[in-house]
C-alpha atoms as a PDB file:
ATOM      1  CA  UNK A   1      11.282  10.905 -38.105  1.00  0.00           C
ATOM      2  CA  UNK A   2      11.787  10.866 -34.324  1.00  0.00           C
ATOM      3  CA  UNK A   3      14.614  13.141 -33.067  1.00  0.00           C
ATOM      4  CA  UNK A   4      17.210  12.347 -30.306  1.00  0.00           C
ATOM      5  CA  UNK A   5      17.010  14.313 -27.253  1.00  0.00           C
ATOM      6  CA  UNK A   6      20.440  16.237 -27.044  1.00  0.00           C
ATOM      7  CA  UNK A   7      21.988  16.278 -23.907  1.00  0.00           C
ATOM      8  CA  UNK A   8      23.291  18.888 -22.019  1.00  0.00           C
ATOM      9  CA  UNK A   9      26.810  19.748 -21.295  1.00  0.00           C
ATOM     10  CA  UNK A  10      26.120  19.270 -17.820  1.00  0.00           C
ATOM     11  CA  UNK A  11      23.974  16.206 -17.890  1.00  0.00           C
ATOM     12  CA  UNK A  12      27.327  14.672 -20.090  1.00  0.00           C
ATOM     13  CA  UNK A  13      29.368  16.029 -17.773  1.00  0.00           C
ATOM     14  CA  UNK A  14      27.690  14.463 -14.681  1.00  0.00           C
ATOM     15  CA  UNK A  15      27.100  11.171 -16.151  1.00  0.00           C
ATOM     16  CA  UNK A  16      31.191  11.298 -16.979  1.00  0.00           C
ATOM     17  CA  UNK A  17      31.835  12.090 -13.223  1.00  0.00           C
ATOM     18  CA  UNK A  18      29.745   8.724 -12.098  1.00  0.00           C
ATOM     19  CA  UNK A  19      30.922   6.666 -14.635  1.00  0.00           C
ATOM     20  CA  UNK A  20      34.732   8.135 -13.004  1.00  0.00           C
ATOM     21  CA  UNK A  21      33.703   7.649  -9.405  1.00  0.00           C
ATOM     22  CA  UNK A  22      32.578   4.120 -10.390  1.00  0.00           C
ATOM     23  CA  UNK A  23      36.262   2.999 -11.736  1.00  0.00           C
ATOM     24  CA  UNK A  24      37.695   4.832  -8.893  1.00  0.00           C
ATOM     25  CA  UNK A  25      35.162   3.010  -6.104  1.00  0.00           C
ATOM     26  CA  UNK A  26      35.807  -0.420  -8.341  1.00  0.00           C
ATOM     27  CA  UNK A  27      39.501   0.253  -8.566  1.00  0.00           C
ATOM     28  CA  UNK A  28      39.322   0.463  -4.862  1.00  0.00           C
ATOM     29  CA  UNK A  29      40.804   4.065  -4.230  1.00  0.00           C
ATOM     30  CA  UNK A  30      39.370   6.812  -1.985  1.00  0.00           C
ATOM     31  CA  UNK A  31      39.186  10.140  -3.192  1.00  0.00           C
ATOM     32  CA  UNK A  32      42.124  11.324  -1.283  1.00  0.00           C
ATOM     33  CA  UNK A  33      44.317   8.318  -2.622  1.00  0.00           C
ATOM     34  CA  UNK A  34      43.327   8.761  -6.408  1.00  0.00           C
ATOM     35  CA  UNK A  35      44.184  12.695  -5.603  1.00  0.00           C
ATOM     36  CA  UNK A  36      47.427  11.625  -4.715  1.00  0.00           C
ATOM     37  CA  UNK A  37      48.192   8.918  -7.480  1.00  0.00           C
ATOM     38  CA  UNK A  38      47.678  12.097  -9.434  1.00  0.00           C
ATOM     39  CA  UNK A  39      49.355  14.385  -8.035  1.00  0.00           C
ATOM     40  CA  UNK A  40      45.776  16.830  -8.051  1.00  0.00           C
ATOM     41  CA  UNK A  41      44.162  17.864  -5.246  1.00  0.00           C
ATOM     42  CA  UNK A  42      40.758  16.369  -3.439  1.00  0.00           C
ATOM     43  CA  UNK A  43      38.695  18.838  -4.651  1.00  0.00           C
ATOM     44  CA  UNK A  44      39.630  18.728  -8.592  1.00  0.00           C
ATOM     45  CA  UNK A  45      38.856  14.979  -7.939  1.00  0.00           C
ATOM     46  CA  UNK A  46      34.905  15.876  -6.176  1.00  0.00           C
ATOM     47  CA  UNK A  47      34.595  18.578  -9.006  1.00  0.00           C
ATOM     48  CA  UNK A  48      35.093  15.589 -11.875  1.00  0.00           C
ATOM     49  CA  UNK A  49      32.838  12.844  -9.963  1.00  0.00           C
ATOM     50  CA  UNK A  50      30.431  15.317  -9.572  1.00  0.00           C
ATOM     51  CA  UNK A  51      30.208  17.038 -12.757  1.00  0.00           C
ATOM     52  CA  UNK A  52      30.915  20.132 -11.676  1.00  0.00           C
ATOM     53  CA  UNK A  53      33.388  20.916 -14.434  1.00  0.00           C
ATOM     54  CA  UNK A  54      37.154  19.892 -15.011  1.00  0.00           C
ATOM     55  CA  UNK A  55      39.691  20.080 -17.666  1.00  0.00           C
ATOM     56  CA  UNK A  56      40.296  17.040 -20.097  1.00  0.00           C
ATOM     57  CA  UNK A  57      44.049  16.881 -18.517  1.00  0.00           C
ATOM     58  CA  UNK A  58      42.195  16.145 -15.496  1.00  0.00           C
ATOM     59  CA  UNK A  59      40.424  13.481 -16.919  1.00  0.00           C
ATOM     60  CA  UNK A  60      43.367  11.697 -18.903  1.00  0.00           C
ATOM     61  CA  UNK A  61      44.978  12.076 -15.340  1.00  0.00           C
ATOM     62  CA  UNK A  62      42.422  10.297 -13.336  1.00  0.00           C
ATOM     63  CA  UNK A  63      41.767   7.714 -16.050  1.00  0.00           C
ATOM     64  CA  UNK A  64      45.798   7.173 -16.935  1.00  0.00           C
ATOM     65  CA  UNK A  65      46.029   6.548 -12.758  1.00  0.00           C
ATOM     66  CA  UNK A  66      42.934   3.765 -12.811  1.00  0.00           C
ATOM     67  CA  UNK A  67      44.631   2.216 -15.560  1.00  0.00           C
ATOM     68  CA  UNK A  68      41.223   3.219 -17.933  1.00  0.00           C
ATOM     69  CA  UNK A  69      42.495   5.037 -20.729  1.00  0.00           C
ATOM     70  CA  UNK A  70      40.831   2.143 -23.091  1.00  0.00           C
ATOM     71  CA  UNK A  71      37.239   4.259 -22.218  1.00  0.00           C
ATOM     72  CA  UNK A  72      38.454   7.042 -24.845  1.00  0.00           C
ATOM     73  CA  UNK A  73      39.451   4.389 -27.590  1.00  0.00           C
ATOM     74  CA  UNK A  74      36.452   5.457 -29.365  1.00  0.00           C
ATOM     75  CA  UNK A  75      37.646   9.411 -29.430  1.00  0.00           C
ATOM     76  CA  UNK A  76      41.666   8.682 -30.754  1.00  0.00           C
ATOM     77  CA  UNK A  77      42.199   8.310 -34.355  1.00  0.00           C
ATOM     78  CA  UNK A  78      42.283   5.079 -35.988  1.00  0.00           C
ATOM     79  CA  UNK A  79      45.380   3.417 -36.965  1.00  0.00           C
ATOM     80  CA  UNK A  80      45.813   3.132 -40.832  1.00  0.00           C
ATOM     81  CA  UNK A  81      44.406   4.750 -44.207  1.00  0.00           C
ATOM     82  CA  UNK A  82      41.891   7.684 -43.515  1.00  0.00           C
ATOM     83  CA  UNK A  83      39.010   7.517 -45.710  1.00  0.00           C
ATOM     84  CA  UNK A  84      40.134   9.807 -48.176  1.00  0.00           C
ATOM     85  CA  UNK A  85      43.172   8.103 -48.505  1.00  0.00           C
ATOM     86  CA  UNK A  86      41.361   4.754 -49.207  1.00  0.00           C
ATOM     87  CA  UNK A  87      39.052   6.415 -51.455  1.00  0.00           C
ATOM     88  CA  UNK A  88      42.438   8.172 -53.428  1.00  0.00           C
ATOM     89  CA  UNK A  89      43.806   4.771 -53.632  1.00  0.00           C
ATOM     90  CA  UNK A  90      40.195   2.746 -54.362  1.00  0.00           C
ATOM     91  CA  UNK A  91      40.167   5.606 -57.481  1.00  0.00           C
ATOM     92  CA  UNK A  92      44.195   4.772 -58.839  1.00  0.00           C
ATOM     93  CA  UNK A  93      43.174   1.048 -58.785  1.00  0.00           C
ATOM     94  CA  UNK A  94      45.573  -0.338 -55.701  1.00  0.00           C
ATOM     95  CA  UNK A  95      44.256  -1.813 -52.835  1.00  0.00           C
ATOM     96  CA  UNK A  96      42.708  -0.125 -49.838  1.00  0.00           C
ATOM     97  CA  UNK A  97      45.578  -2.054 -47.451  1.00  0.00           C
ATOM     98  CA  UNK A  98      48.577  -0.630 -49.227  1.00  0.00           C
ATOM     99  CA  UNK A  99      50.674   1.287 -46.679  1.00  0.00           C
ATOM    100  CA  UNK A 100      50.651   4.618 -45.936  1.00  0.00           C
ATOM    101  CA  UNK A 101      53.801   6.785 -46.316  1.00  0.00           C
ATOM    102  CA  UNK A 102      53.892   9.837 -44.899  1.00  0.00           C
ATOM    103  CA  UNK A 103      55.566  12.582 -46.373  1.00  0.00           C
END
């Protein structure tokens, strides 16, 4: 069995920063603009592009501003049954599309 290299916090963390400075080059901002749209300052903005740590409000910021919240899609919870509810419901005989009522 072959393992997967783990990457480091920082190595994530950079390759987040270039993947931001790409939207915000592609979205055709300057840092100093994309600071503003943001209401941050210029060096919060360098500090995410370059990896050198930043809070996640700082990141829903700069990505809410390019109009890129879509790239954490895969991190929000889905819409509809969880699995436990599909497998409580799979186990009472109904099907897994009934609605879900909250309580």
């Amino acid at each position: 069995m072959i393992e997967k290299a783990i990457e480091s916090v920082d190595a994530v963390e950079t390759r987040i920063g270039r993947a931001i400075r790409e939207l915000r080059i592609d979205a055709g901002y300057s840092q100093d603009e994309l600071a503003d749209r943001t209401s941050l300052s210029r060096s919060a903005i360098q500090s995410l592009e370059t990896g050198a740590g930043s809070r996640l409000a700082t990141v829903i910021r700069v990505l809410r501003a390019l109009d890129r919240l879509d790239v954490l899609d895969d991190l929000t919870p889905r819409i509809g049954p969880t699995p436990m509810e599909l497998l409580q419901a799979e186990r009472r005989g109904r099907t897994a599309d009934a609605p879900r009522v909250r309580r």
